[in-house]
PDB file of N, CA and C in Angstrom:
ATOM      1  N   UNK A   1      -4.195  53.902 -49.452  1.00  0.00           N
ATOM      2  CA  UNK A   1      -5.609  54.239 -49.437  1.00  0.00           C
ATOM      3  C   UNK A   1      -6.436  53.208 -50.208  1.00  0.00           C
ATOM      4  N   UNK A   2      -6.108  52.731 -51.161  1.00  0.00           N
ATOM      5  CA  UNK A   2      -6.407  51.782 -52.465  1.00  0.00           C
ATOM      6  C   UNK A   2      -6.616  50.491 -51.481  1.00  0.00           C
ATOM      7  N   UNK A   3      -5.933  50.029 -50.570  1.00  0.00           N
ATOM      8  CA  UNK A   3      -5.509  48.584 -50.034  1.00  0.00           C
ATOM      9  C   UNK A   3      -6.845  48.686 -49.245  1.00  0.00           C
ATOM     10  N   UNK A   4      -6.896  50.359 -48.384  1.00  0.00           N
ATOM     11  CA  UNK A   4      -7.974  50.085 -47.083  1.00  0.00           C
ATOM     12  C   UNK A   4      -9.135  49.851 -47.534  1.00  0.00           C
ATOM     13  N   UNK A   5      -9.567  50.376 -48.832  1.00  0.00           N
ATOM     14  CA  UNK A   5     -10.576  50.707 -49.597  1.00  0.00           C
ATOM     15  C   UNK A   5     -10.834  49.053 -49.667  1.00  0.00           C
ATOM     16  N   UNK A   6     -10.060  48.238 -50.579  1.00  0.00           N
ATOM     17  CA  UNK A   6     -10.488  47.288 -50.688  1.00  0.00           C
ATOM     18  C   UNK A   6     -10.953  45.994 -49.605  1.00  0.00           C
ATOM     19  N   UNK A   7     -10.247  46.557 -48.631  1.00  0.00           N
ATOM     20  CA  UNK A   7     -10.208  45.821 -46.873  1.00  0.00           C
ATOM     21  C   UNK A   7     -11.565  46.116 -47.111  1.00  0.00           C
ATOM     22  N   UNK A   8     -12.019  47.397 -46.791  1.00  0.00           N
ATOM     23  CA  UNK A   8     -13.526  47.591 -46.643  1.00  0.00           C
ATOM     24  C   UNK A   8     -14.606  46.608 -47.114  1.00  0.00           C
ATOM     25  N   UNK A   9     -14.301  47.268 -48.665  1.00  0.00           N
ATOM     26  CA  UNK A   9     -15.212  46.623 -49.305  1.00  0.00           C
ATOM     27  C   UNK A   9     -15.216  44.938 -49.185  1.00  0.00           C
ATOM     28  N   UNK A  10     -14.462  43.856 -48.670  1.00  0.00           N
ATOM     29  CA  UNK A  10     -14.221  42.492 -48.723  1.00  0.00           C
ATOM     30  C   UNK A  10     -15.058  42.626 -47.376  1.00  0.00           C
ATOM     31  N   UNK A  11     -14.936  43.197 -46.255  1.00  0.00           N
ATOM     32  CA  UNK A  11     -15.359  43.499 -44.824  1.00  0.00           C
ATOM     33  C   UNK A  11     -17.032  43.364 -44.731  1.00  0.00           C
ATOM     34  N   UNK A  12     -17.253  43.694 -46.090  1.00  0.00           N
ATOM     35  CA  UNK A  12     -18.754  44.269 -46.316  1.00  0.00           C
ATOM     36  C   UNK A  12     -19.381  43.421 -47.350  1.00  0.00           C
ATOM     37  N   UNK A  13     -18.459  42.559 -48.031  1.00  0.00           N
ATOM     38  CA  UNK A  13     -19.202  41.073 -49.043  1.00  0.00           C
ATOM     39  C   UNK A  13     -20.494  40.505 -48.341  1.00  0.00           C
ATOM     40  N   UNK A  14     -19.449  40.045 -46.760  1.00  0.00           N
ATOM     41  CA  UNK A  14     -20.870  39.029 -46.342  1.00  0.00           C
ATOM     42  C   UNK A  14     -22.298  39.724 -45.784  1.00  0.00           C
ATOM     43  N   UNK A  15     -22.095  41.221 -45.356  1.00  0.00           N
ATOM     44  CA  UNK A  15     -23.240  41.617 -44.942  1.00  0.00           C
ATOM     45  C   UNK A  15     -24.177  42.025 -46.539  1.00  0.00           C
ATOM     46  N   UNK A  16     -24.006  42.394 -47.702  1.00  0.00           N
ATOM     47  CA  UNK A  16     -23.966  42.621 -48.913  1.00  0.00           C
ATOM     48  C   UNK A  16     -24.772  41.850 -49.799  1.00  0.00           C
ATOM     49  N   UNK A  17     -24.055  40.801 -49.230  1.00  0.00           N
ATOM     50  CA  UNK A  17     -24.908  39.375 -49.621  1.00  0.00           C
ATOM     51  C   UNK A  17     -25.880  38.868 -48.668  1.00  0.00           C
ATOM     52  N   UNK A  18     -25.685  38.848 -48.096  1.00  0.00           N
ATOM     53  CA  UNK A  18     -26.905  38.904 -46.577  1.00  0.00           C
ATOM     54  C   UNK A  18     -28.156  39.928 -46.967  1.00  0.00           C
ATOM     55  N   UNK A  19     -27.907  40.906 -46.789  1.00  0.00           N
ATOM     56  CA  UNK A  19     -29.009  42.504 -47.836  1.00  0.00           C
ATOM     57  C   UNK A  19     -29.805  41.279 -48.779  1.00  0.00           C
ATOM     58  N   UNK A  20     -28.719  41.026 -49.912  1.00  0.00           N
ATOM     59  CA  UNK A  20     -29.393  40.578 -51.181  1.00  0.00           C
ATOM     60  C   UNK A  20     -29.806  39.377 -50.647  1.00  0.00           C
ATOM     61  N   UNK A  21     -29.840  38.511 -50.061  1.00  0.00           N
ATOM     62  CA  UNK A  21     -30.373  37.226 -49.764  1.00  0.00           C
ATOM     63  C   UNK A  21     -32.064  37.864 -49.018  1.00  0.00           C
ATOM     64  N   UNK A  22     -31.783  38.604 -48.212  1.00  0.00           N
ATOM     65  CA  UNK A  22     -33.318  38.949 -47.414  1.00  0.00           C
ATOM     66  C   UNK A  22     -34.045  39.720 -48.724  1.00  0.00           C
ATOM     67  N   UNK A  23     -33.895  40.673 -49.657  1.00  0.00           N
ATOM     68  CA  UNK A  23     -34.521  40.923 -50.160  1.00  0.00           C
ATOM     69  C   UNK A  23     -34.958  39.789 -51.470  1.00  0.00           C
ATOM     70  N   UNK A  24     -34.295  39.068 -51.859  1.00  0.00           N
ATOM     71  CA  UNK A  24     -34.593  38.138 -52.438  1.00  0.00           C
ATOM     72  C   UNK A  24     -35.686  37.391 -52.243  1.00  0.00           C
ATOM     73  N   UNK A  25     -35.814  37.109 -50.645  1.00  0.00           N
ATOM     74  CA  UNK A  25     -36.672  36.413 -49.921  1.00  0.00           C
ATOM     75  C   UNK A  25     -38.194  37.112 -49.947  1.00  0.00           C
ATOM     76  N   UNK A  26     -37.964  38.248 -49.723  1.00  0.00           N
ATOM     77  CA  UNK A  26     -38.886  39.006 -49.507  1.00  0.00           C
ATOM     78  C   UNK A  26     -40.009  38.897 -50.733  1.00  0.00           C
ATOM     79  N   UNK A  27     -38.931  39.488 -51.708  1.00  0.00           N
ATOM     80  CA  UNK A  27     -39.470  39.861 -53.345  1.00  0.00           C
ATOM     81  C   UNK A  27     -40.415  38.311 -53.530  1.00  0.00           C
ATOM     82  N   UNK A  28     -40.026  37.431 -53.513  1.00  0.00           N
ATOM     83  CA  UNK A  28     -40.200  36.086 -54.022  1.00  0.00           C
ATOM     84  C   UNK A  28     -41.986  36.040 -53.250  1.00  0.00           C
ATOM     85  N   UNK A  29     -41.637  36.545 -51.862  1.00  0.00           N
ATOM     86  CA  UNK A  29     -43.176  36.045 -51.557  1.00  0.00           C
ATOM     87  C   UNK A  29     -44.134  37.092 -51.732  1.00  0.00           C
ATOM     88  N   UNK A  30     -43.147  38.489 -52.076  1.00  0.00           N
ATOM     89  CA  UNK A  30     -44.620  39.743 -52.578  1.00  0.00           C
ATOM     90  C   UNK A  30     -44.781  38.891 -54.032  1.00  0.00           C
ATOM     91  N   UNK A  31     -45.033  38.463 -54.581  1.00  0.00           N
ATOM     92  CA  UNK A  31     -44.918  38.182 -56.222  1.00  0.00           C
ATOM     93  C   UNK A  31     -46.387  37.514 -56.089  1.00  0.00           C
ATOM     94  N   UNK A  32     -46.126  36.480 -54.899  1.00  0.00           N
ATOM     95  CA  UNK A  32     -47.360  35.902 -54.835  1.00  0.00           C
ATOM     96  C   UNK A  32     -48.362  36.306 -54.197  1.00  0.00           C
ATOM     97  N   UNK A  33     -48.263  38.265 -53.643  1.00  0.00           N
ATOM     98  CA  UNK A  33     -49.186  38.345 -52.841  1.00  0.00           C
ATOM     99  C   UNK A  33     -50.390  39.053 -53.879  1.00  0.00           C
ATOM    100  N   UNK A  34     -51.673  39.422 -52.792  1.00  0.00           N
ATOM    101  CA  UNK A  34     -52.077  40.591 -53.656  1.00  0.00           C
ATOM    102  C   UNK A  34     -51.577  41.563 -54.240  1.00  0.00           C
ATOM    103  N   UNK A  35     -51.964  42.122 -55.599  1.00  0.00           N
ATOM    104  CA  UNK A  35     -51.227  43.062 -56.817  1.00  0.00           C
ATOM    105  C   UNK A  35     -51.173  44.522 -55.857  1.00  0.00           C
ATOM    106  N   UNK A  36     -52.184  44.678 -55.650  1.00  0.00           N
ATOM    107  CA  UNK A  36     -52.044  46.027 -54.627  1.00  0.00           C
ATOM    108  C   UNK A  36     -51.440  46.031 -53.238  1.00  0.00           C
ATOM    109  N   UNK A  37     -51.296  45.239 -52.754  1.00  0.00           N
ATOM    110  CA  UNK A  37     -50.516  44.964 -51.447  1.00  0.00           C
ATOM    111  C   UNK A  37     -49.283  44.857 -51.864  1.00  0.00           C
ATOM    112  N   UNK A  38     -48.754  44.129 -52.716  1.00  0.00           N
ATOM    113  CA  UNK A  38     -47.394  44.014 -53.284  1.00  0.00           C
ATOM    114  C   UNK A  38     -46.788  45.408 -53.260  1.00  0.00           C
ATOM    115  N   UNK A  39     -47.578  45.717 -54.352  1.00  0.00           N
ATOM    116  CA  UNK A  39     -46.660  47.075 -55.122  1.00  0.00           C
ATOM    117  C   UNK A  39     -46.418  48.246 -53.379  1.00  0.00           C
ATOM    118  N   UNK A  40     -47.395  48.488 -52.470  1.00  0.00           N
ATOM    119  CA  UNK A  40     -47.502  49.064 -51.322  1.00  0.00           C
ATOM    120  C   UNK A  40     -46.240  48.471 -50.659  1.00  0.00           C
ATOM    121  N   UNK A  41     -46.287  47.517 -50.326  1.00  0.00           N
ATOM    122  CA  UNK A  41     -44.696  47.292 -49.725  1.00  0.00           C
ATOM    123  C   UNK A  41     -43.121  47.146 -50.194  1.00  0.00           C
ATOM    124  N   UNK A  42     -43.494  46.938 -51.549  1.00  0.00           N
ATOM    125  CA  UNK A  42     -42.652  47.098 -52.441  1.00  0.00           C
ATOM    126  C   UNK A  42     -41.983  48.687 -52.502  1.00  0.00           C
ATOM    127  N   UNK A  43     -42.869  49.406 -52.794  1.00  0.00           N
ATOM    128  CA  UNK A  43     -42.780  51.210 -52.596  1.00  0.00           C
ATOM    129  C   UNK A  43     -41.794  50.822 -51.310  1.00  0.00           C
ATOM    130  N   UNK A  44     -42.654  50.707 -50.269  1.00  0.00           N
ATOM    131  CA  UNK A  44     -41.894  50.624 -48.385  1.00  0.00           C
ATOM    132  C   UNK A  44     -40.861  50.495 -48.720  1.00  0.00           C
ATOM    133  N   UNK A  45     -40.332  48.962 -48.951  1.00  0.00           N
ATOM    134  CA  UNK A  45     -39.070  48.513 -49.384  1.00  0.00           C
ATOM    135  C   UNK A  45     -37.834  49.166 -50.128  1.00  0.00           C
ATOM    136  N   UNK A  46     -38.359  49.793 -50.926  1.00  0.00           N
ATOM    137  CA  UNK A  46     -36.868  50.864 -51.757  1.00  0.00           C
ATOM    138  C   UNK A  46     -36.888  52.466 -51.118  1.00  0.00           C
ATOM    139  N   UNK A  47     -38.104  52.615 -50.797  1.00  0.00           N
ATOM    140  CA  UNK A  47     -38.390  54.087 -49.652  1.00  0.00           C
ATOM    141  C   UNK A  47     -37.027  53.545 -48.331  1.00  0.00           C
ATOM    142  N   UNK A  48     -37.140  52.881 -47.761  1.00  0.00           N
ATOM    143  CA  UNK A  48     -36.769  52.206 -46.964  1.00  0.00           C
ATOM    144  C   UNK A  48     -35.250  51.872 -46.845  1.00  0.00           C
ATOM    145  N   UNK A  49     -34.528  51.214 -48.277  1.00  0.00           N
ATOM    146  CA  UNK A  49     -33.420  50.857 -48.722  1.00  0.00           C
ATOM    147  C   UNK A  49     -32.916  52.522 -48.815  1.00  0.00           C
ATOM    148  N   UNK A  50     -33.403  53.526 -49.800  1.00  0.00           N
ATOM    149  CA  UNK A  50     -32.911  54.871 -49.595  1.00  0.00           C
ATOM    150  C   UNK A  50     -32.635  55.522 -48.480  1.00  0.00           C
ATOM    151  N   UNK A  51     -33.323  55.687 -47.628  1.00  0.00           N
ATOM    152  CA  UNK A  51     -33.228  55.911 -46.194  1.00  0.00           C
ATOM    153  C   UNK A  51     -32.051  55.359 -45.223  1.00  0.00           C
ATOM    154  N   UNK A  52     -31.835  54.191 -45.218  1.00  0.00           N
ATOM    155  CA  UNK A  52     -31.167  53.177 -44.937  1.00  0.00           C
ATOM    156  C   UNK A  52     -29.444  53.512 -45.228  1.00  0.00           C
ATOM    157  N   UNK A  53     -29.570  53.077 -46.431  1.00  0.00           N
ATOM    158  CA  UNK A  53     -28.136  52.715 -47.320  1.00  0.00           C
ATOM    159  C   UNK A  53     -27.581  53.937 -48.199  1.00  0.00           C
ATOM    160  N   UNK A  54     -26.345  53.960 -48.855  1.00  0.00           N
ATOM    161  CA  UNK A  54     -25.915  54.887 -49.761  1.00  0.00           C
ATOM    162  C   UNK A  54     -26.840  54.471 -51.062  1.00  0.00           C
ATOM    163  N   UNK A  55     -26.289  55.460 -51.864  1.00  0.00           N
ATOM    164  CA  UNK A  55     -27.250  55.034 -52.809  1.00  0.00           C
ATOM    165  C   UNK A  55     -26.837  54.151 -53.794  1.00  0.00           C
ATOM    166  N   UNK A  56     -25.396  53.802 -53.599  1.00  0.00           N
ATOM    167  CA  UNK A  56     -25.007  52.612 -54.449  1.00  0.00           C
ATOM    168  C   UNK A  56     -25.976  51.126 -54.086  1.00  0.00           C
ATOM    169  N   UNK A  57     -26.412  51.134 -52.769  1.00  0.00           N
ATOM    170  CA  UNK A  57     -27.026  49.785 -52.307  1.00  0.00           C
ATOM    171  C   UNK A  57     -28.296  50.460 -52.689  1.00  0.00           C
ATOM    172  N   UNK A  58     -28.988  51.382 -52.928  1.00  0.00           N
ATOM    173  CA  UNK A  58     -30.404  51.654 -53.441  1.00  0.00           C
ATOM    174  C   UNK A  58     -30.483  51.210 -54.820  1.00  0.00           C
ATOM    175  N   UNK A  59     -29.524  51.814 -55.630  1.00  0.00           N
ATOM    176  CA  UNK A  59     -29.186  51.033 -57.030  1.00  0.00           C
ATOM    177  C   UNK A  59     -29.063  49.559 -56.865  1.00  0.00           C
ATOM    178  N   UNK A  60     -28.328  48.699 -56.567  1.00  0.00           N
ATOM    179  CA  UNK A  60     -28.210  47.219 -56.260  1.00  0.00           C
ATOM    180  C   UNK A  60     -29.941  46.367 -55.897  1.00  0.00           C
ATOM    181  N   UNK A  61     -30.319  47.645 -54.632  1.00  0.00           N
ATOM    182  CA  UNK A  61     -31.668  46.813 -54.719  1.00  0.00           C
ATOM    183  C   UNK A  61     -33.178  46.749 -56.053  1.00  0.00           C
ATOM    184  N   UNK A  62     -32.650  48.035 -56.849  1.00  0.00           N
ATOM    185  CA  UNK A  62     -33.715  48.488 -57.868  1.00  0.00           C
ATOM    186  C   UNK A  62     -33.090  47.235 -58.852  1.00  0.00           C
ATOM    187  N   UNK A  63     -31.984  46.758 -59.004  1.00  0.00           N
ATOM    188  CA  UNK A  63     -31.331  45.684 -59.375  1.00  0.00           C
ATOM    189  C   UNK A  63     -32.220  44.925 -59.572  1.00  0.00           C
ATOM    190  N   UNK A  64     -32.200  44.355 -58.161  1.00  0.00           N
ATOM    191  CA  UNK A  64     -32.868  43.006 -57.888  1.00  0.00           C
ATOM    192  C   UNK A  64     -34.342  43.354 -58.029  1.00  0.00           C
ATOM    193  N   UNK A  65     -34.559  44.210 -57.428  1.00  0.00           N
ATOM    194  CA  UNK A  65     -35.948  44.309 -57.953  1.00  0.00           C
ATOM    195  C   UNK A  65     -36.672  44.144 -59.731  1.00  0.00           C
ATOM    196  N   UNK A  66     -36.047  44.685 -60.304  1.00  0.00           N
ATOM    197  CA  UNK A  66     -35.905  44.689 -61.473  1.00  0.00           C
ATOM    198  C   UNK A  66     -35.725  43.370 -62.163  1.00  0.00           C
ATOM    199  N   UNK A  67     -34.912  42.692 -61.448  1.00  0.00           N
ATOM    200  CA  UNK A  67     -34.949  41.315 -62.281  1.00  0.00           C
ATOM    201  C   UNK A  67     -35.691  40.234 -61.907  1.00  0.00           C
ATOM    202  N   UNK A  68     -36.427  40.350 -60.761  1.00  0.00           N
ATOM    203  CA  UNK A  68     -37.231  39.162 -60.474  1.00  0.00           C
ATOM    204  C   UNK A  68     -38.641  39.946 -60.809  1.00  0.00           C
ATOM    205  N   UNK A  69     -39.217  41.130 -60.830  1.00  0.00           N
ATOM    206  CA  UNK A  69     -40.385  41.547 -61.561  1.00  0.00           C
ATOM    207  C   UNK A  69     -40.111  41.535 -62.967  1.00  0.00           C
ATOM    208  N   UNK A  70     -39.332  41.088 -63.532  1.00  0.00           N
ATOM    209  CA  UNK A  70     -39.241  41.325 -65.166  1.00  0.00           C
ATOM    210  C   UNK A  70     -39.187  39.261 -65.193  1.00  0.00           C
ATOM    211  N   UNK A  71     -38.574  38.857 -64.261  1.00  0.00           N
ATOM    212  CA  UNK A  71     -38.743  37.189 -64.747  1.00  0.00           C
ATOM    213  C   UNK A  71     -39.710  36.684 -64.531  1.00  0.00           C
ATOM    214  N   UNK A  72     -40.814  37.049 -63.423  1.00  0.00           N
ATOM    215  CA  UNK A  72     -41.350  36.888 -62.427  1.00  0.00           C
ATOM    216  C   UNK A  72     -42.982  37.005 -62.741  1.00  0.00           C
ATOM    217  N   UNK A  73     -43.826  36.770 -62.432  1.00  0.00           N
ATOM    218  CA  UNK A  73     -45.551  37.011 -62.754  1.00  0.00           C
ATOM    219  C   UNK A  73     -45.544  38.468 -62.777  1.00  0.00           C
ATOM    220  N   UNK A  74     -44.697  39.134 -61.738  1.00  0.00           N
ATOM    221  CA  UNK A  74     -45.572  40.420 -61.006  1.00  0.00           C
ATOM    222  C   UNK A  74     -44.478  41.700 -62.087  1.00  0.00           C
ATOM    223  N   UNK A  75     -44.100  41.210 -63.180  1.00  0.00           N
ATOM    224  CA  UNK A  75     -43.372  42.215 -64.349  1.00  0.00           C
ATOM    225  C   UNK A  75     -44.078  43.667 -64.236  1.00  0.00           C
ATOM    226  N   UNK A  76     -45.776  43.520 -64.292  1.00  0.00           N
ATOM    227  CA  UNK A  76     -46.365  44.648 -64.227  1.00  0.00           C
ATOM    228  C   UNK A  76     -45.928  45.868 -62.967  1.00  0.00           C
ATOM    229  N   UNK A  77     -45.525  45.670 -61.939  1.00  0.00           N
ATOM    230  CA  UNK A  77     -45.569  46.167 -60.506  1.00  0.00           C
ATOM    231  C   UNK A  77     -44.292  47.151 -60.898  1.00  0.00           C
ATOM    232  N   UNK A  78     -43.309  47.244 -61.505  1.00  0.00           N
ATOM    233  CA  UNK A  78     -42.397  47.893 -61.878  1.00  0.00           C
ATOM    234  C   UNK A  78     -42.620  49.139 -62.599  1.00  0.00           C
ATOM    235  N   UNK A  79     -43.392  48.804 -63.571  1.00  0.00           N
ATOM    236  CA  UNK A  79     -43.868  49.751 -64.440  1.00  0.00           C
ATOM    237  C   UNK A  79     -44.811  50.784 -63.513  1.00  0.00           C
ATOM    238  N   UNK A  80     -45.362  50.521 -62.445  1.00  0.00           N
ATOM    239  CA  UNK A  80     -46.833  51.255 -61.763  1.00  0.00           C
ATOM    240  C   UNK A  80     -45.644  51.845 -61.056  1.00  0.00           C
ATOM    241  N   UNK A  81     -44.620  51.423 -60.380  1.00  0.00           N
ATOM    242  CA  UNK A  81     -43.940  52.184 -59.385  1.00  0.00           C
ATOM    243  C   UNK A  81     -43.354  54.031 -59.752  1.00  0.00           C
TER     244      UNK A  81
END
């Protein structure tokens, strides 16, 4: 059970990283958008990821979210969410 488990999870690296590469992308150009337009699709975006994914990948994306609004100009947008 242990072996398939890990089959899986290796099965699921590249799409995983793929996820985190598009939202990466994403995040990078809300940062520079309008403050209120941002945070609005931003909401979309993890509304969206919940819906979507288990909630281990909802956690992963509050992740990333989290670390490019805390490095990032748009630090404030986290806190409003």
């Amino acid at each position: 059970m242990a072996l398939l488990k890990a089959k899986k999870h290796e099965a699921l690296k590249p799409f995983n990283t793929y996820i985190i590469q598009q939202y990466k992308k994403h995040l990078k150009a809300l940062l520079y958008a309008n403050n209120n337009f941002s945070k609005t699709i931003l909401k979309r975006l993890v509304i969206k990821q919940l819906s979507l994914f288990r909630i281990v990948d909802a956690v992963k994306t509050f992740a990333i979210v989290g670390f490019y609004l805390s490095f990032k100009k748009g630090h404030f947008l986290l806190k409003k969410l």
